[in-house]
Structures are given as C-alpha cells and as structure tokens.
PDB file of N, CA and C in Angstrom:
ATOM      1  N   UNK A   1     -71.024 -41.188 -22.259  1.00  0.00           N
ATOM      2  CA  UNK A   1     -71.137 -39.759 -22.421  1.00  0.00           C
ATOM      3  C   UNK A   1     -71.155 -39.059 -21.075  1.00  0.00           C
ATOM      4  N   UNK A   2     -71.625 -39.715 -20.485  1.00  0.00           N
ATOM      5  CA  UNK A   2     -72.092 -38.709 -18.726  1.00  0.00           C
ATOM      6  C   UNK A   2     -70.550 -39.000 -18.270  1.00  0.00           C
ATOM      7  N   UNK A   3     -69.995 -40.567 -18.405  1.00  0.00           N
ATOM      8  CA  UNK A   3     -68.578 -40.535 -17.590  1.00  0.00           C
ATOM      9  C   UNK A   3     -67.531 -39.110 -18.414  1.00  0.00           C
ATOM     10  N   UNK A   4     -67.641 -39.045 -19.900  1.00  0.00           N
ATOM     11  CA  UNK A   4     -66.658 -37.797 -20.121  1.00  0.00           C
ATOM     12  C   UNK A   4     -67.639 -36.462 -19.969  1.00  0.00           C
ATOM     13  N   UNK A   5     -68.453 -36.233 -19.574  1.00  0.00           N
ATOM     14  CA  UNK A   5     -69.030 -34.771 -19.238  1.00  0.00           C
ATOM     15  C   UNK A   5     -68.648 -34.510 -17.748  1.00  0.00           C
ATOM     16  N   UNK A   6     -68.305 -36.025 -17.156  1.00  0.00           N
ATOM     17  CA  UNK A   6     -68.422 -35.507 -15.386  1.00  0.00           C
ATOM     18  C   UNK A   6     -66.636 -35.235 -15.262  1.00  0.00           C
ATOM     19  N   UNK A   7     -66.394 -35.924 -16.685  1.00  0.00           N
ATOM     20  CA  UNK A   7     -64.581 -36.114 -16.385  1.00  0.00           C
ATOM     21  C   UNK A   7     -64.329 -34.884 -16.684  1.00  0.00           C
ATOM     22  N   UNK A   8     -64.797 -34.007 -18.059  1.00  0.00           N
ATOM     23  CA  UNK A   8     -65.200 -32.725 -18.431  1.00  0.00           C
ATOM     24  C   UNK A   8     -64.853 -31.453 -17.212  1.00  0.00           C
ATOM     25  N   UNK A   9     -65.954 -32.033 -16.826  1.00  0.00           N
ATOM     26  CA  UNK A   9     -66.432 -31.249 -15.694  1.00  0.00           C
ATOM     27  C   UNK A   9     -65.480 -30.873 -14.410  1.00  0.00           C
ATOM     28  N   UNK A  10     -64.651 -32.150 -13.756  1.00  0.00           N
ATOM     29  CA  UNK A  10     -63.924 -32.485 -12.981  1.00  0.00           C
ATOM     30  C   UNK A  10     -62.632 -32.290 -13.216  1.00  0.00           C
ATOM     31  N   UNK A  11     -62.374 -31.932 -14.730  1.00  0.00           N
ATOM     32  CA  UNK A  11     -61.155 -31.407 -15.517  1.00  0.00           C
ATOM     33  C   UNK A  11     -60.973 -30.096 -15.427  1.00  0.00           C
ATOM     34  N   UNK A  12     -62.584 -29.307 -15.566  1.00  0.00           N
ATOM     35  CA  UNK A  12     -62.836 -28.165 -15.661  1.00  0.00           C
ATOM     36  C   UNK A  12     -62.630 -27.515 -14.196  1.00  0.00           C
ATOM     37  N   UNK A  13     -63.239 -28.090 -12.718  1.00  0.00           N
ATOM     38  CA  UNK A  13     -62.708 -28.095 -11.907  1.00  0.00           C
ATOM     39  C   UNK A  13     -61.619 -27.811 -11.074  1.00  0.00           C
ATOM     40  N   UNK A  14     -61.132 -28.975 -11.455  1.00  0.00           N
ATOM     41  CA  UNK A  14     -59.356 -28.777 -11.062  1.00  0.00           C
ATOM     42  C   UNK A  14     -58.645 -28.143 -11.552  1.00  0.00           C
ATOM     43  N   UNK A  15     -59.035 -27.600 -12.999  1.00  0.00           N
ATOM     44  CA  UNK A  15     -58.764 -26.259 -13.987  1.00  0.00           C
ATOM     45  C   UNK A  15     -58.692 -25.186 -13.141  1.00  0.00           C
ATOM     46  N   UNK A  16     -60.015 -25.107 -12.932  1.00  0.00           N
ATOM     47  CA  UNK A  16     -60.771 -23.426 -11.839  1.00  0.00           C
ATOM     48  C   UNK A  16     -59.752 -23.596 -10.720  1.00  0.00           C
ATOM     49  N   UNK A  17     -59.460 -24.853 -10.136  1.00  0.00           N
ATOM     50  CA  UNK A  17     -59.033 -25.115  -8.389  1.00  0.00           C
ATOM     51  C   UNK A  17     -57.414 -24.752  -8.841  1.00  0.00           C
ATOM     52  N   UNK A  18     -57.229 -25.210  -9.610  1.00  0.00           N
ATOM     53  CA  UNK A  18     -55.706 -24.694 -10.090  1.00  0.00           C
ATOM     54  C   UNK A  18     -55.376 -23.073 -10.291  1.00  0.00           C
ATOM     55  N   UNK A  19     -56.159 -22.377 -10.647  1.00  0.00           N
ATOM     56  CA  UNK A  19     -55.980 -21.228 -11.070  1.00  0.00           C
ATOM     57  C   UNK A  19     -56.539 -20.363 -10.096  1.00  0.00           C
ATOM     58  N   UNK A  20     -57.415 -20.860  -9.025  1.00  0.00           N
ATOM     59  CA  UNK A  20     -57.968 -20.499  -7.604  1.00  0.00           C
ATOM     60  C   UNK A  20     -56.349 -20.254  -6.880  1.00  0.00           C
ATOM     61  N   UNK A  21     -55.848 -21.182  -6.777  1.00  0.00           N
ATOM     62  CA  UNK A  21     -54.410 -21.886  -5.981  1.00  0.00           C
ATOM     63  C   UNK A  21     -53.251 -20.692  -6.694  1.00  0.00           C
ATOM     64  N   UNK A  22     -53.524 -21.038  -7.931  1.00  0.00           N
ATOM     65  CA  UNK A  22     -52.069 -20.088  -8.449  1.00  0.00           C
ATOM     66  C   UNK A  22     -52.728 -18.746  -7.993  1.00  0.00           C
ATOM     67  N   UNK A  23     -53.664 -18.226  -8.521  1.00  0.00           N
ATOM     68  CA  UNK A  23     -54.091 -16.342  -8.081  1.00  0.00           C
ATOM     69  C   UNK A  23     -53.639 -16.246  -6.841  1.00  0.00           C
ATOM     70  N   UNK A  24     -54.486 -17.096  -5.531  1.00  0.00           N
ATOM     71  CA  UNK A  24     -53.718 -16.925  -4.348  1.00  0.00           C
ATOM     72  C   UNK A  24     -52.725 -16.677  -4.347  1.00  0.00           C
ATOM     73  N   UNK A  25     -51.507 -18.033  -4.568  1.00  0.00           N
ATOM     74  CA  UNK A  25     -50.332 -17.815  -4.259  1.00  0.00           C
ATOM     75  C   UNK A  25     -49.772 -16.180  -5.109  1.00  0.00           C
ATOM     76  N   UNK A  26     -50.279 -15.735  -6.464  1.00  0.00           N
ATOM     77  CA  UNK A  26     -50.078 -14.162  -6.386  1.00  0.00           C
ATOM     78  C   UNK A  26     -49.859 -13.530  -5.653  1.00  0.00           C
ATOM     79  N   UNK A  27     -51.413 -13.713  -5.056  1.00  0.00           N
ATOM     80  CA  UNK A  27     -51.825 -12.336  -4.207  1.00  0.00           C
ATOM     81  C   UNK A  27     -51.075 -12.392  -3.003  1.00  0.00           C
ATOM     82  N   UNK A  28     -50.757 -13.701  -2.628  1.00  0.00           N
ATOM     83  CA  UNK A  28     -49.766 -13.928  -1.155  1.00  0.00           C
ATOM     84  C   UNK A  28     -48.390 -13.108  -1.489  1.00  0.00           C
ATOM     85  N   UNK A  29     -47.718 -13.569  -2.899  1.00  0.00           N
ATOM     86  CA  UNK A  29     -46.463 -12.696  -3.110  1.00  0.00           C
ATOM     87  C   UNK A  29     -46.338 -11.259  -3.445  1.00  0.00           C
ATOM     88  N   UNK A  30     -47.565 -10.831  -3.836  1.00  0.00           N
ATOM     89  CA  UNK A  30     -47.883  -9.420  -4.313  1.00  0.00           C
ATOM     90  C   UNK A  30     -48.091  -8.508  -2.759  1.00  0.00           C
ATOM     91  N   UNK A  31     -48.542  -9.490  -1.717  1.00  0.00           N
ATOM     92  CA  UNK A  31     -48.582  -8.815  -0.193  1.00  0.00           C
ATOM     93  C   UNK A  31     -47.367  -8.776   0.382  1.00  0.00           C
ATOM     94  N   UNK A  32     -46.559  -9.682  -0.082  1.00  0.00           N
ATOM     95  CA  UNK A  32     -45.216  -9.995   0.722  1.00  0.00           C
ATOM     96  C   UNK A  32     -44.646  -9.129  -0.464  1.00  0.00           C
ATOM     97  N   UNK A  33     -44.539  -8.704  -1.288  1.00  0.00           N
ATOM     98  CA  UNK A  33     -43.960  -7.410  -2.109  1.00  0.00           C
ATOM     99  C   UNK A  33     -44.618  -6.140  -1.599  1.00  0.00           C
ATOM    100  N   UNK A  34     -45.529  -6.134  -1.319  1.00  0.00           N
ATOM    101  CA  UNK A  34     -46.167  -5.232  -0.745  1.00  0.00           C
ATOM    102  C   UNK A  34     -45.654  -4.373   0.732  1.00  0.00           C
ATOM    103  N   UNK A  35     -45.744  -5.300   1.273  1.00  0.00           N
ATOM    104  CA  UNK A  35     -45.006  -4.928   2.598  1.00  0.00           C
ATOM    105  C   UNK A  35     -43.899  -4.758   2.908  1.00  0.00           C
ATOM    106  N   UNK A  36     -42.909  -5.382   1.850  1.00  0.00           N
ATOM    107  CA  UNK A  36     -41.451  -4.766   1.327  1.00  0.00           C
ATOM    108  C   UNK A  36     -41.090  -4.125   1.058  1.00  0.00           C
ATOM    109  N   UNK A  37     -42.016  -2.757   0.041  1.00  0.00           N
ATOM    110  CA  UNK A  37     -41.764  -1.951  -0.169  1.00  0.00           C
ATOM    111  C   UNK A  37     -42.147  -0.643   0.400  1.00  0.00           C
ATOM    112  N   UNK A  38     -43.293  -1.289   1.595  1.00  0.00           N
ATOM    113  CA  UNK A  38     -43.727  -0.541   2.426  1.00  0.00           C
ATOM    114  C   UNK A  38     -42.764  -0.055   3.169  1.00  0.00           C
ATOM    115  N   UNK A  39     -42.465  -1.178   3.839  1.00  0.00           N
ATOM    116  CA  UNK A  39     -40.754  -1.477   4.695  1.00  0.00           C
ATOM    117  C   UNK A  39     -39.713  -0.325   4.360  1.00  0.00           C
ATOM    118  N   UNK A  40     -39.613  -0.610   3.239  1.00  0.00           N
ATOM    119  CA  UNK A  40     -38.390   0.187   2.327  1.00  0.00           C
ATOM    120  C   UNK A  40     -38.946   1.394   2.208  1.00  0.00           C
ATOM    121  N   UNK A  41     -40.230   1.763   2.086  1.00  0.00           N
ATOM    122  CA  UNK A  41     -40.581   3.817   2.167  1.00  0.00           C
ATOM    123  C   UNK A  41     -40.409   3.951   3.540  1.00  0.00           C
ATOM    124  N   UNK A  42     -40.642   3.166   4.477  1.00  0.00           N
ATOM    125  CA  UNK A  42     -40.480   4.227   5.859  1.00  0.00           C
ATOM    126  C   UNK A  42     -39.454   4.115   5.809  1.00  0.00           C
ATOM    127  N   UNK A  43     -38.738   2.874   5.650  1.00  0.00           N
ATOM    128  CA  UNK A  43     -36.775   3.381   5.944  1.00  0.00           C
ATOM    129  C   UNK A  43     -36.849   4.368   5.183  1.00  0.00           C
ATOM    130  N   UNK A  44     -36.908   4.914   4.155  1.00  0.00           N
ATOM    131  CA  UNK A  44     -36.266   5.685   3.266  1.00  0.00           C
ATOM    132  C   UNK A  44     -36.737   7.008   3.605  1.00  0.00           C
ATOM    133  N   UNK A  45     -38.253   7.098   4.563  1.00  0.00           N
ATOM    134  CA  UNK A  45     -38.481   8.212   5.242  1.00  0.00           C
ATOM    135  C   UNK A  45     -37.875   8.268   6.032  1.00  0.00           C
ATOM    136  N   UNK A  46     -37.936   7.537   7.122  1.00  0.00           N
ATOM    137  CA  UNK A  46     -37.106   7.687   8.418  1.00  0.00           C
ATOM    138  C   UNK A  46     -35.166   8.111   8.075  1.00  0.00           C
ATOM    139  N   UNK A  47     -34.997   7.503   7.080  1.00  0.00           N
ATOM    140  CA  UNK A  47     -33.474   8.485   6.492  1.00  0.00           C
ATOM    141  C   UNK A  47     -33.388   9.546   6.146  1.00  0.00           C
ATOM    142  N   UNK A  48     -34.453  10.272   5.426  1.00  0.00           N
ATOM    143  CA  UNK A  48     -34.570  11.561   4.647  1.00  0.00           C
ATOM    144  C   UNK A  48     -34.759  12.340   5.873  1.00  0.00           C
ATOM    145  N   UNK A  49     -35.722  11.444   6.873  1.00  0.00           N
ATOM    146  CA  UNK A  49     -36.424  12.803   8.311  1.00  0.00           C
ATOM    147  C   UNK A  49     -34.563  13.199   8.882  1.00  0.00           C
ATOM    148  N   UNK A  50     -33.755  11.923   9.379  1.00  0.00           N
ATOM    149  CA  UNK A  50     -32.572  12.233  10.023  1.00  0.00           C
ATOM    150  C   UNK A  50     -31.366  12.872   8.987  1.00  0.00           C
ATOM    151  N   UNK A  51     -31.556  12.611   8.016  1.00  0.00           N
ATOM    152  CA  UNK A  51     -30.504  13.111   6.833  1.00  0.00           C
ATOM    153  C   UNK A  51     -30.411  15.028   7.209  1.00  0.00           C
ATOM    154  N   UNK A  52     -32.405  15.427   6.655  1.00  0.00           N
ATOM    155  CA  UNK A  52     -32.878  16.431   6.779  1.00  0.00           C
ATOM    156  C   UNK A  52     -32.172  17.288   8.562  1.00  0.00           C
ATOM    157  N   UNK A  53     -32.433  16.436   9.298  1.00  0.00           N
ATOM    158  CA  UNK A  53     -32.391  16.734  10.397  1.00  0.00           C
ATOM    159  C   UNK A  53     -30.491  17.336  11.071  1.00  0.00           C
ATOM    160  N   UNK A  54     -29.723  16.412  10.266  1.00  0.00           N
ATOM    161  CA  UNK A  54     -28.285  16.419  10.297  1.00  0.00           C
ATOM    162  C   UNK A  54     -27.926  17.611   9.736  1.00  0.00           C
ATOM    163  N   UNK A  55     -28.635  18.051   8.462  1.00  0.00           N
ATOM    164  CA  UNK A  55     -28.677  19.116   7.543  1.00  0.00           C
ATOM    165  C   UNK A  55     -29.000  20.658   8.263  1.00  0.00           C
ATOM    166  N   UNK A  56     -29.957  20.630   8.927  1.00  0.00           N
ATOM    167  CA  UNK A  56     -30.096  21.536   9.737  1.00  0.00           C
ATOM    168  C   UNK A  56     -29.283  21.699  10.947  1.00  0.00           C
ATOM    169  N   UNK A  57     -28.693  20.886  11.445  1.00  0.00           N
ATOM    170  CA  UNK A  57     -28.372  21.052  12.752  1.00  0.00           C
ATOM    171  C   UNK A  57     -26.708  21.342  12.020  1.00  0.00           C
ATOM    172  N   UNK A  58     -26.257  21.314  10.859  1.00  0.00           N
ATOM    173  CA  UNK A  58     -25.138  22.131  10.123  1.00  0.00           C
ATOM    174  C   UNK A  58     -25.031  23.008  10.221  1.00  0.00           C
ATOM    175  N   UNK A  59     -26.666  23.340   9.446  1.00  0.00           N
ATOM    176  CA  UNK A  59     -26.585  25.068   8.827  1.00  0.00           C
ATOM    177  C   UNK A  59     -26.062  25.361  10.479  1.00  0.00           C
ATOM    178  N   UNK A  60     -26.871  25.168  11.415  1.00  0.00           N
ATOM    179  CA  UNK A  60     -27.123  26.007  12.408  1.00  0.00           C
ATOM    180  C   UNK A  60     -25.194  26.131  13.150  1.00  0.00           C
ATOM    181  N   UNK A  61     -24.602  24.889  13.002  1.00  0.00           N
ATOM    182  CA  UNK A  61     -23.403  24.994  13.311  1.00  0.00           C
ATOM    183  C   UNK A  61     -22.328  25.925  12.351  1.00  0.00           C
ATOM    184  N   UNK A  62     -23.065  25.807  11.182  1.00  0.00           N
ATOM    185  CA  UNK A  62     -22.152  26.550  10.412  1.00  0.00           C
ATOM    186  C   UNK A  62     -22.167  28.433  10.954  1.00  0.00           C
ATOM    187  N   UNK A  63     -23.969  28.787  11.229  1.00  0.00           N
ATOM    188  CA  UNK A  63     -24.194  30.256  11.476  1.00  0.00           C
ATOM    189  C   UNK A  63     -23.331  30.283  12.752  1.00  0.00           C
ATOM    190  N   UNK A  64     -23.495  29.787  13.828  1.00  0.00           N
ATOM    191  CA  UNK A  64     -22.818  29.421  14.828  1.00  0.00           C
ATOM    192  C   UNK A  64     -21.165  30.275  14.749  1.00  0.00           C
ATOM    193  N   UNK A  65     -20.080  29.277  13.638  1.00  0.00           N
ATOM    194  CA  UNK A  65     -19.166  29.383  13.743  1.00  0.00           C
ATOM    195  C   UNK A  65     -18.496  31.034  12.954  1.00  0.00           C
ATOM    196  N   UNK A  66     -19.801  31.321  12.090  1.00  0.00           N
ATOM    197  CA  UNK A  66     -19.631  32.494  11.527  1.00  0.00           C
ATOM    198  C   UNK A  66     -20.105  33.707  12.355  1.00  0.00           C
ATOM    199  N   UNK A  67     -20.839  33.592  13.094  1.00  0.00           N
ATOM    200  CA  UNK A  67     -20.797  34.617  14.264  1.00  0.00           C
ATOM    201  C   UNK A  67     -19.886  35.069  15.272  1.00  0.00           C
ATOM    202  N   UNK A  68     -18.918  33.274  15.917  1.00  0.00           N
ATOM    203  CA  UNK A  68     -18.031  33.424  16.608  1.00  0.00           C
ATOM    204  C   UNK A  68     -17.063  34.311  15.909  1.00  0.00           C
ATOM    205  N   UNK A  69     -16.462  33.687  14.290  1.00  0.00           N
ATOM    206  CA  UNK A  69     -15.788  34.394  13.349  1.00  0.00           C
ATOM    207  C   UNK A  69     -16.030  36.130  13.395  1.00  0.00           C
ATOM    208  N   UNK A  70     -16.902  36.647  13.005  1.00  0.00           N
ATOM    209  CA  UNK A  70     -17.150  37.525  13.024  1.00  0.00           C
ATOM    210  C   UNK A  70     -16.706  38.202  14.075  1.00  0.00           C
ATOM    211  N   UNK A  71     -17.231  37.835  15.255  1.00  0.00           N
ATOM    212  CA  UNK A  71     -16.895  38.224  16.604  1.00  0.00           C
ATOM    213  C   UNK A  71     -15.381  38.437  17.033  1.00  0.00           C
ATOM    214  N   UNK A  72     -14.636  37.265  16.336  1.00  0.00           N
ATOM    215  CA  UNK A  72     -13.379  37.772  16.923  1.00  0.00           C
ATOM    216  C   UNK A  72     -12.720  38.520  15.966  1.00  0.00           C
ATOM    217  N   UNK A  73     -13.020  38.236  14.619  1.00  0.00           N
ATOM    218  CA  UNK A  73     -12.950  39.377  13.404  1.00  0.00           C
ATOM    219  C   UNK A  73     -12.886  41.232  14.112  1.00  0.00           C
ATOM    220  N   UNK A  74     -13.856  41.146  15.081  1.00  0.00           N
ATOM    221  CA  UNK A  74     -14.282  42.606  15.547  1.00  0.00           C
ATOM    222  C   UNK A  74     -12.754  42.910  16.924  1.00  0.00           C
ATOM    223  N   UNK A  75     -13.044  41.527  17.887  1.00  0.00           N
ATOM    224  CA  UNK A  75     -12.240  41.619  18.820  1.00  0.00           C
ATOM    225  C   UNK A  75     -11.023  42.060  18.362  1.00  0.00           C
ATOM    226  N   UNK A  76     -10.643  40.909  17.030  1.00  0.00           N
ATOM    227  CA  UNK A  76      -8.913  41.708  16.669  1.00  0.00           C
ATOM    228  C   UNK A  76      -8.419  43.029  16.327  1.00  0.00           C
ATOM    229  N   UNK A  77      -9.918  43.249  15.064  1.00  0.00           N
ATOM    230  CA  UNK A  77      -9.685  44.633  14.697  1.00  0.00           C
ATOM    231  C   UNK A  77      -9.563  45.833  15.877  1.00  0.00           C
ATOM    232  N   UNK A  78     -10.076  45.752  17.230  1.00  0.00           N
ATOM    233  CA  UNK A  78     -10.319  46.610  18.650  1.00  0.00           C
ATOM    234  C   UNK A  78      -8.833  46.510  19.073  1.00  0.00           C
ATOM    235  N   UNK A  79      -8.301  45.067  19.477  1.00  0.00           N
ATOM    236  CA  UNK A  79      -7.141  45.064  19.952  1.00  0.00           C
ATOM    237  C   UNK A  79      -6.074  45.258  18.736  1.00  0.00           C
ATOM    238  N   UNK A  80      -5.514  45.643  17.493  1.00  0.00           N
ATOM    239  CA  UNK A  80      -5.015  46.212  16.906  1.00  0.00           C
ATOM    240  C   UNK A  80      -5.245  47.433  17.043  1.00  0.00           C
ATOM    241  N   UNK A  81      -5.894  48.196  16.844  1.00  0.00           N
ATOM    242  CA  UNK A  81      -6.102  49.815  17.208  1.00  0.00           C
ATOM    243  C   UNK A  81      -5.905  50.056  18.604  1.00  0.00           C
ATOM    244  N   UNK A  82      -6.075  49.512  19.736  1.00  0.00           N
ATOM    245  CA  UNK A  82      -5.425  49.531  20.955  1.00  0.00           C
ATOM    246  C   UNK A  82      -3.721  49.485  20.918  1.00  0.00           C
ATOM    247  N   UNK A  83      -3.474  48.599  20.412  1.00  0.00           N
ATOM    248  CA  UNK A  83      -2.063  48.354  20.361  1.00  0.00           C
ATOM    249  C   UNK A  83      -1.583  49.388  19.248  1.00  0.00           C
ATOM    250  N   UNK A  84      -1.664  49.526  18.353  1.00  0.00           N
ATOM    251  CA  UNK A  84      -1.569  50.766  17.619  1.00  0.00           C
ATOM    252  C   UNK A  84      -1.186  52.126  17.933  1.00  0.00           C
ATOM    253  N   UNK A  85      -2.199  52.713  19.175  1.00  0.00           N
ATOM    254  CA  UNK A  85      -2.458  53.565  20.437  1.00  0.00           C
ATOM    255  C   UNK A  85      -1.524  53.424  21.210  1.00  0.00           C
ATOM    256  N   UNK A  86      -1.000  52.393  21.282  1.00  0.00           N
ATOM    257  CA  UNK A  86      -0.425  52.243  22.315  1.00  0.00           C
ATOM    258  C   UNK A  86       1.164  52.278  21.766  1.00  0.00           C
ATOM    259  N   UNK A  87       1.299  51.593  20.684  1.00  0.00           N
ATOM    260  CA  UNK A  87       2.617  52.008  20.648  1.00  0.00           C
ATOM    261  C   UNK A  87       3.045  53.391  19.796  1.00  0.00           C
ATOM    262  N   UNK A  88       1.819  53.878  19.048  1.00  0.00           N
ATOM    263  CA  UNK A  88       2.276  55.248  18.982  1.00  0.00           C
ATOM    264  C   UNK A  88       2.377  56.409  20.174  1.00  0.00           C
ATOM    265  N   UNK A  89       2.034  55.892  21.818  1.00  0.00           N
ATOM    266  CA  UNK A  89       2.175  56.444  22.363  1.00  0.00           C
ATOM    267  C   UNK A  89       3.651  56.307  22.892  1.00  0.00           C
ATOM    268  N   UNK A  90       4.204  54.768  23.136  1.00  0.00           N
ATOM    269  CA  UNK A  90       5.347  54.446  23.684  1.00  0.00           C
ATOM    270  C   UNK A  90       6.459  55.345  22.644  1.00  0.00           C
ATOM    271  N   UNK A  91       6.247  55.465  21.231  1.00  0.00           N
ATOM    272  CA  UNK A  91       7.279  55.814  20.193  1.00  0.00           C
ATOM    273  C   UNK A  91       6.981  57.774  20.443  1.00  0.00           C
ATOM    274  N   UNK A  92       6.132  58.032  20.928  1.00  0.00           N
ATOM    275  CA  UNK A  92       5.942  59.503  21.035  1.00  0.00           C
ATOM    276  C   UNK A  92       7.037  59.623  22.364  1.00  0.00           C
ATOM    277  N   UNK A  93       6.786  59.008  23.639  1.00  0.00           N
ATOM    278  CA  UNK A  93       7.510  59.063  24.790  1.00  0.00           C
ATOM    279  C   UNK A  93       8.699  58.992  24.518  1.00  0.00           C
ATOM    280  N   UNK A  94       9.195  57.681  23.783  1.00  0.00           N
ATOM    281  CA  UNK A  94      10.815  58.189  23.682  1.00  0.00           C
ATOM    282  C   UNK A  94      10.998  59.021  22.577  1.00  0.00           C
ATOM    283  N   UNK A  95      10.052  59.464  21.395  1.00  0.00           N
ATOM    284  CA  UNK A  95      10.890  60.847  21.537  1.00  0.00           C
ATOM    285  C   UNK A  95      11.218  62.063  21.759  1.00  0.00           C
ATOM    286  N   UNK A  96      10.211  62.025  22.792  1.00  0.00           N
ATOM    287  CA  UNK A  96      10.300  63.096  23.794  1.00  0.00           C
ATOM    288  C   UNK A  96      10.979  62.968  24.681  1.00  0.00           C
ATOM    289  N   UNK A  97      11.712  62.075  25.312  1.00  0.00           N
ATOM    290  CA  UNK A  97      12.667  61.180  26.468  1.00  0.00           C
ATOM    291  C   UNK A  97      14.434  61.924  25.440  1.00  0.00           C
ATOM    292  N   UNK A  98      13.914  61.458  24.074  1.00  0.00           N
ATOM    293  CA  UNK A  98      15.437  61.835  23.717  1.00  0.00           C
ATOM    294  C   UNK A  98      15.430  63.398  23.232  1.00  0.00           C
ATOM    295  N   UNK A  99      14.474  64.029  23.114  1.00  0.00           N
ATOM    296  CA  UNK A  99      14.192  65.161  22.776  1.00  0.00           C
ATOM    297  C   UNK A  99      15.026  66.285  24.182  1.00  0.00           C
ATOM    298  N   UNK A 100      14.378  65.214  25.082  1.00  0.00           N
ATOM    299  CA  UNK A 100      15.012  66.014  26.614  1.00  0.00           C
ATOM    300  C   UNK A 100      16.295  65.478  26.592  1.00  0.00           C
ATOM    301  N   UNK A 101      16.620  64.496  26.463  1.00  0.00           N
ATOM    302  CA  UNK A 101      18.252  64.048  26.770  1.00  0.00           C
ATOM    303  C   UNK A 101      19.006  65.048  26.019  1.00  0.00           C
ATOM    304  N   UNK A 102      18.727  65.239  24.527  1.00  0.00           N
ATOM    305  CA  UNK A 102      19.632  65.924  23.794  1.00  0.00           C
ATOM    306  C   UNK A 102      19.852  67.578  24.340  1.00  0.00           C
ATOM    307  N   UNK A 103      18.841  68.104  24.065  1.00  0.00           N
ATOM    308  CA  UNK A 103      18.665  69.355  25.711  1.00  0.00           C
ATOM    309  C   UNK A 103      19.620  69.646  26.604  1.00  0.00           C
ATOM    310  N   UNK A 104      19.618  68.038  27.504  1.00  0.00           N
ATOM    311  CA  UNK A 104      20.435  68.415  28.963  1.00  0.00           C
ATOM    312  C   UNK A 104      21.539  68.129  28.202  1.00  0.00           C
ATOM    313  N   UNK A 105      21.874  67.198  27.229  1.00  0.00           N
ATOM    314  CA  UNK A 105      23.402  67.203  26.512  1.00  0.00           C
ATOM    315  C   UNK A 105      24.082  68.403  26.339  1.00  0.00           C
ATOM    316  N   UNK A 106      23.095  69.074  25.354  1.00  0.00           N
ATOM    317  CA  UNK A 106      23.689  70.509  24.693  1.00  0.00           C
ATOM    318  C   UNK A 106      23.872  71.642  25.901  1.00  0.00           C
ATOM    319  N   UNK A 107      22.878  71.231  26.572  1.00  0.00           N
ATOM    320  CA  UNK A 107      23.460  72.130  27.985  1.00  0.00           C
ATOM    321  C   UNK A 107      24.623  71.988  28.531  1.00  0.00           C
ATOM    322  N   UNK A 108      25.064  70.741  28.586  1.00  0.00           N
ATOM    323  CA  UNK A 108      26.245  70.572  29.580  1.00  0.00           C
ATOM    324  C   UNK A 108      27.280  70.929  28.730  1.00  0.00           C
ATOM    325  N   UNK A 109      27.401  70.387  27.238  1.00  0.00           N
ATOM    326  CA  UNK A 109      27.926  70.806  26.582  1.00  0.00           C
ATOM    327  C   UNK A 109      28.564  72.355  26.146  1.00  0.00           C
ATOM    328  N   UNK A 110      27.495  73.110  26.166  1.00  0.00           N
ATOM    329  CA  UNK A 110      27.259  74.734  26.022  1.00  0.00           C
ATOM    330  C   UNK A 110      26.580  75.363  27.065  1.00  0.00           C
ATOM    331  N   UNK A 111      27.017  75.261  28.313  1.00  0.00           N
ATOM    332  CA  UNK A 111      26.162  75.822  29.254  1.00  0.00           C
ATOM    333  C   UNK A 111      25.937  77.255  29.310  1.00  0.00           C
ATOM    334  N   UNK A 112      26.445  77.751  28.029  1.00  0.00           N
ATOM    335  CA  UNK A 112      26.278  79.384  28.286  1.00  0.00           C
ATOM    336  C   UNK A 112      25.205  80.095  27.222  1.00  0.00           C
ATOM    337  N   UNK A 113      24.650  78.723  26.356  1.00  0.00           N
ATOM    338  CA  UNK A 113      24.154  78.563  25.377  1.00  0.00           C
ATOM    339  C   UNK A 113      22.257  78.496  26.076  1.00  0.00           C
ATOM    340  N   UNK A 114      21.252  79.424  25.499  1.00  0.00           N
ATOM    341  CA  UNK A 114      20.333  79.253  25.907  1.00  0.00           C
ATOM    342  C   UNK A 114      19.550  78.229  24.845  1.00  0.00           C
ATOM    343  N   UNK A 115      19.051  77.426  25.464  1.00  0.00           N
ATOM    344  CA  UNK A 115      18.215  76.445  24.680  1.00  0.00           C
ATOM    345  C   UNK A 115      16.823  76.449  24.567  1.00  0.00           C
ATOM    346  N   UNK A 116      16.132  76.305  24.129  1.00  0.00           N
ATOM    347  CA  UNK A 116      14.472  75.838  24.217  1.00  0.00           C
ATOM    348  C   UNK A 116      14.126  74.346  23.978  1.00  0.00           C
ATOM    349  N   UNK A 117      13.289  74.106  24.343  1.00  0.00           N
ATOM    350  CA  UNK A 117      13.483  72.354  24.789  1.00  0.00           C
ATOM    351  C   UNK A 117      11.862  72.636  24.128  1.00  0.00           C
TER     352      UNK A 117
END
C-alpha cells in the first residue's frame, strides 16, 4: 500500500512537474508573441509617424505650387493687358501714320484743294 501511495504520489508529481514545464513553456511563447507584436506596433507606429509626415510635407508642396500658380496666373493676366496697351497703341500709330500719308497724297494730288488732316 505505501509502495502505490508513494508511486501515487510520485505520479502525482511528475503530473504537477509536467504541467509546471508545459505552463512555462506557454508563458515563454506567449512572451516571445508578446514582443512580436510589440515589435510590429512600433513598426506600424514608426510608419504611420513617416506616412503622416510625407502627408504633410504634400499638403505643404501642394499650397506651395498653388501660390506659385496663382502668382503667375496674376503675372500673365498684367502682361496681357500690357501687351494689349501696347498694341492698341502700335495699331492707333499706324493709323494715324496712314491718316497723314493719305493727306500728303491728296495734297500732291489736289494741291489746290484745302484739306484738314
């Protein structure tokens, strides 16, 4: 009786020591999962911080290129109305250039003829 109570016992044992051994080895893989997924949130922070970061430094290129836009939007509209000015002045000159030619024409033509120019 005492040899199967101690065998019992020593069954019961290596029972507990077995299930001591397996929980460990758990808790060893539940740390090494642990720290994997730890692993994997800072990457996944450290992507979102530079993602975020790429994102902004867009917008800012995008306001950037819409200001330049704008800007020369203004420049063209200035130098069209310059040029505008300018050649309604060149188209006024000649026809005032032929306004006078026709003048000294009709003069030479009719020199007895008084004209107004």
């Amino acid at each position: 009786k005492q040899w199967y109570q101690r065998r019992v016992a020593i069954t019961a044992g290596e029972s507990l020591r077995l299930e001591v051994e397996t929980s460990n080895k758990a808790l060893i893989d539940l740390q090494r999962e642990h720290t994997k997924v730890k692993e994997s949130c800072k990457t996944a922070c450290s992507n979102l911080h530079y993602t975020t970061m790429q994102v902004t430094t867009l917008k800012q290129s995008r306001e950037n290129a819409l200001q330049k836009l704008k800007k020369a939007q203004q420049n063209y509209d200035a130098l069209n109305r310059s040029l505008t000015k300018q050649a309604a002045g060149w188209v006024q000159e000649r026809l005032d250039d032929r306004t006078v030619d026709r003048t000294r024409k009709m003069q030479r033509l009719f020199p007895n003829l008084n004209t107004v120019a």
